[in-house]
Protein backbone atom coordinates (compact mmCIF):
# COMPACT_ATOMS: atom_id res chain seq x y z
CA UNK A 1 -35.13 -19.18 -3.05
CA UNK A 2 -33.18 -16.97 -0.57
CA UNK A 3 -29.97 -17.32 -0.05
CA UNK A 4 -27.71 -17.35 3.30
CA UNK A 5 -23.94 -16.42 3.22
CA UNK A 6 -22.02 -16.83 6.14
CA UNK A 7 -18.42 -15.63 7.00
CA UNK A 8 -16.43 -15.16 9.96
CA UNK A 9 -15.58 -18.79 11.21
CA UNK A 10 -12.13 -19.86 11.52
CA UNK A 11 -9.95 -21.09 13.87
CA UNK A 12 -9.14 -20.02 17.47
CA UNK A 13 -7.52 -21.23 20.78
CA UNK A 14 -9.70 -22.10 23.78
CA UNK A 15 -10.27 -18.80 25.66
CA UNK A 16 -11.10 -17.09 22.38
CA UNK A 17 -13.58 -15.49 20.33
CA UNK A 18 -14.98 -15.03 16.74
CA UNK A 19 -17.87 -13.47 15.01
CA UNK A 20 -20.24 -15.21 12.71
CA UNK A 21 -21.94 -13.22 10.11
CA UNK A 22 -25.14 -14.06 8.05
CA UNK A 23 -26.58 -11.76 5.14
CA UNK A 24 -29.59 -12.93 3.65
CA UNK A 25 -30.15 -12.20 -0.36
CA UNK A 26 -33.82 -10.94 0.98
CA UNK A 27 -35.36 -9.06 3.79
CA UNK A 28 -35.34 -10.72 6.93
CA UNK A 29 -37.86 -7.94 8.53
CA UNK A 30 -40.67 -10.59 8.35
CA UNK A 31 -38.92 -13.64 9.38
CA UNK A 32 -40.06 -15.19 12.34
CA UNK A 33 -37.00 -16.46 13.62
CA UNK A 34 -32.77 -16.73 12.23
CA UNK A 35 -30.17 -18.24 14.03
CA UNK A 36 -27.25 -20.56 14.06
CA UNK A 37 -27.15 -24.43 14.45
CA UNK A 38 -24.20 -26.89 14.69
CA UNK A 39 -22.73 -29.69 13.55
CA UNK A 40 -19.91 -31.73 15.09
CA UNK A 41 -17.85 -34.75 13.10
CA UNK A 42 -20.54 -37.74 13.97
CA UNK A 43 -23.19 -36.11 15.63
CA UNK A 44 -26.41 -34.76 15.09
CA UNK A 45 -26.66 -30.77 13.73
CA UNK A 46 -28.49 -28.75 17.20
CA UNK A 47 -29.53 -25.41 18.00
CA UNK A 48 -26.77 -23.11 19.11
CA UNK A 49 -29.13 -19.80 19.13
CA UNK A 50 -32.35 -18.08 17.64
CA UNK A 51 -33.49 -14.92 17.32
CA UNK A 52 -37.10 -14.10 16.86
CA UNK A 53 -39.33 -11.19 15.29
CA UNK A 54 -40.30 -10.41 18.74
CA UNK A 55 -36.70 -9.53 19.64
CA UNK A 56 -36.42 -12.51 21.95
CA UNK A 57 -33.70 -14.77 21.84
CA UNK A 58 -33.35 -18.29 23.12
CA UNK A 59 -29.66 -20.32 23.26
CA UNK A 60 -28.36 -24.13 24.13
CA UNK A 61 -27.18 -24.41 27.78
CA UNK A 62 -23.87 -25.26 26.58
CA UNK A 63 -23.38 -21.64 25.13
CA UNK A 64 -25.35 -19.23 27.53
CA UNK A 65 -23.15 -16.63 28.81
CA UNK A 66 -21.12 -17.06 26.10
CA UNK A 67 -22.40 -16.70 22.73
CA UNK A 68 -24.71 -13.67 21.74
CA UNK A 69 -26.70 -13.77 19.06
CA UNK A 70 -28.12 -9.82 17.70
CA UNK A 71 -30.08 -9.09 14.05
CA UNK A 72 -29.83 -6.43 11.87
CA UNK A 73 -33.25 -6.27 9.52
CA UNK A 74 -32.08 -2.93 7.85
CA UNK A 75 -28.79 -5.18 6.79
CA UNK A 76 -30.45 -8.40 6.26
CA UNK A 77 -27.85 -9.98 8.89
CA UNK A 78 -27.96 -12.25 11.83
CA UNK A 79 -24.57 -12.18 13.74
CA UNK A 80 -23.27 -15.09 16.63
CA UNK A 81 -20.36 -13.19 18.78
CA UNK A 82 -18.91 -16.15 20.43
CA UNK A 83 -16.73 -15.56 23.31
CA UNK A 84 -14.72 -17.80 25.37
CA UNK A 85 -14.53 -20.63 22.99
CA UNK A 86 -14.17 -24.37 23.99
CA UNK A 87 -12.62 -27.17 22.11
CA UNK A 88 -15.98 -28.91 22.20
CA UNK A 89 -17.74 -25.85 20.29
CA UNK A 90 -15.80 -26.83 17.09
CA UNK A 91 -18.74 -27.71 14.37
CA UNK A 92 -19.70 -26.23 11.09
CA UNK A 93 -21.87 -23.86 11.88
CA UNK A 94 -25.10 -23.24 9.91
CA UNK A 95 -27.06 -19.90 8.93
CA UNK A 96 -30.97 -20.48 9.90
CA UNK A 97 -33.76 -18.60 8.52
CA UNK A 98 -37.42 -19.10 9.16
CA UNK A 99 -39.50 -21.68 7.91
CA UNK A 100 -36.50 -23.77 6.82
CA UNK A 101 -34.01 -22.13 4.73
CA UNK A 102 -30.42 -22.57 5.42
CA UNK A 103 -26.86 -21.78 4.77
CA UNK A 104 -24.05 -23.71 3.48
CA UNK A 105 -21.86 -23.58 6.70
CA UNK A 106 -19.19 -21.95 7.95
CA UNK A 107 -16.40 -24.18 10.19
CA UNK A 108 -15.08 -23.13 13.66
CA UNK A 109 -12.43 -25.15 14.76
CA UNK A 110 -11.32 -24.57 18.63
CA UNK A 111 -7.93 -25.95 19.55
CA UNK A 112 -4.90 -25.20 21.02
C-alpha cells in the first residue's frame, strides 16, 4: 500500500502563501494523475488541483491564478504553491494519488 506524506501546511494571513509538499513511499512515474483535495469544517472534501502523466494540469475556479500545482517523478513529490491565500481556502488538505490512494491531511488555516 503506498503511502502519502504531506508537510508544509500551517497557518497564514490573507494575502499569503505556503507550499504543500507530497512524497510518495513509491514511484509516481506511472501514475496517472496526483493532486490535492480539500476539506472545510461541514462540507464536502473537493478538488483543489491535479496533475496528470501527460503533464496537464486542471484546478477549481476558486483557486486558478492562484495555486500551482508542479510534480517531481525523479522525487516521488507533488507540490501545491498557494499564493494569495483567502480565509475561505482554510481546509485540511489531502495528498491524491491515482486510482485512489490518499494522504492523511495536512491543515491550512487562513486568518488574520
Amino acid at each position: 500500500q503506498v503511502q502519502l506524506v504531506e508537510s508544509g501546511g500551517g497557518w497564514v494571513q490573507p494575502g499569503g502563501s505556503l507550499r504543500l509538499s507530497c512524497t510518495a513511499s513509491e514511484s509516481i512515474f506511472r501514475s496517472t494523475s496526483m493532486g490535492w483535495y480539500r476539506q472545510a469544517p461541514g462540507k464536502q472534501r473537493e478538488v483543489v488541483a491535479l496533475i496528470h502523466k501527460i503533464g496537464s494540469s486542471t484546478y477549481a475556479d476558486a483557486v486558478k491564478g492562484r495555486f500551482t500545482i508542479s510534480r517531481d517523478n525523479f522525487k516521488n513529490a507533488v507540490y501545491l504553491e498557494m499564493n494569495s491565500l483567502k480565509p475561505e481556502d482554510t481546509a485540511v488538505y489531502y495528498c491524491y494519488k491515482s486510482p485512489d490512494h490518499w494522504g492523511q491531511g495536512t491543515q491550512v488555516t487562513v486568518s488574520s
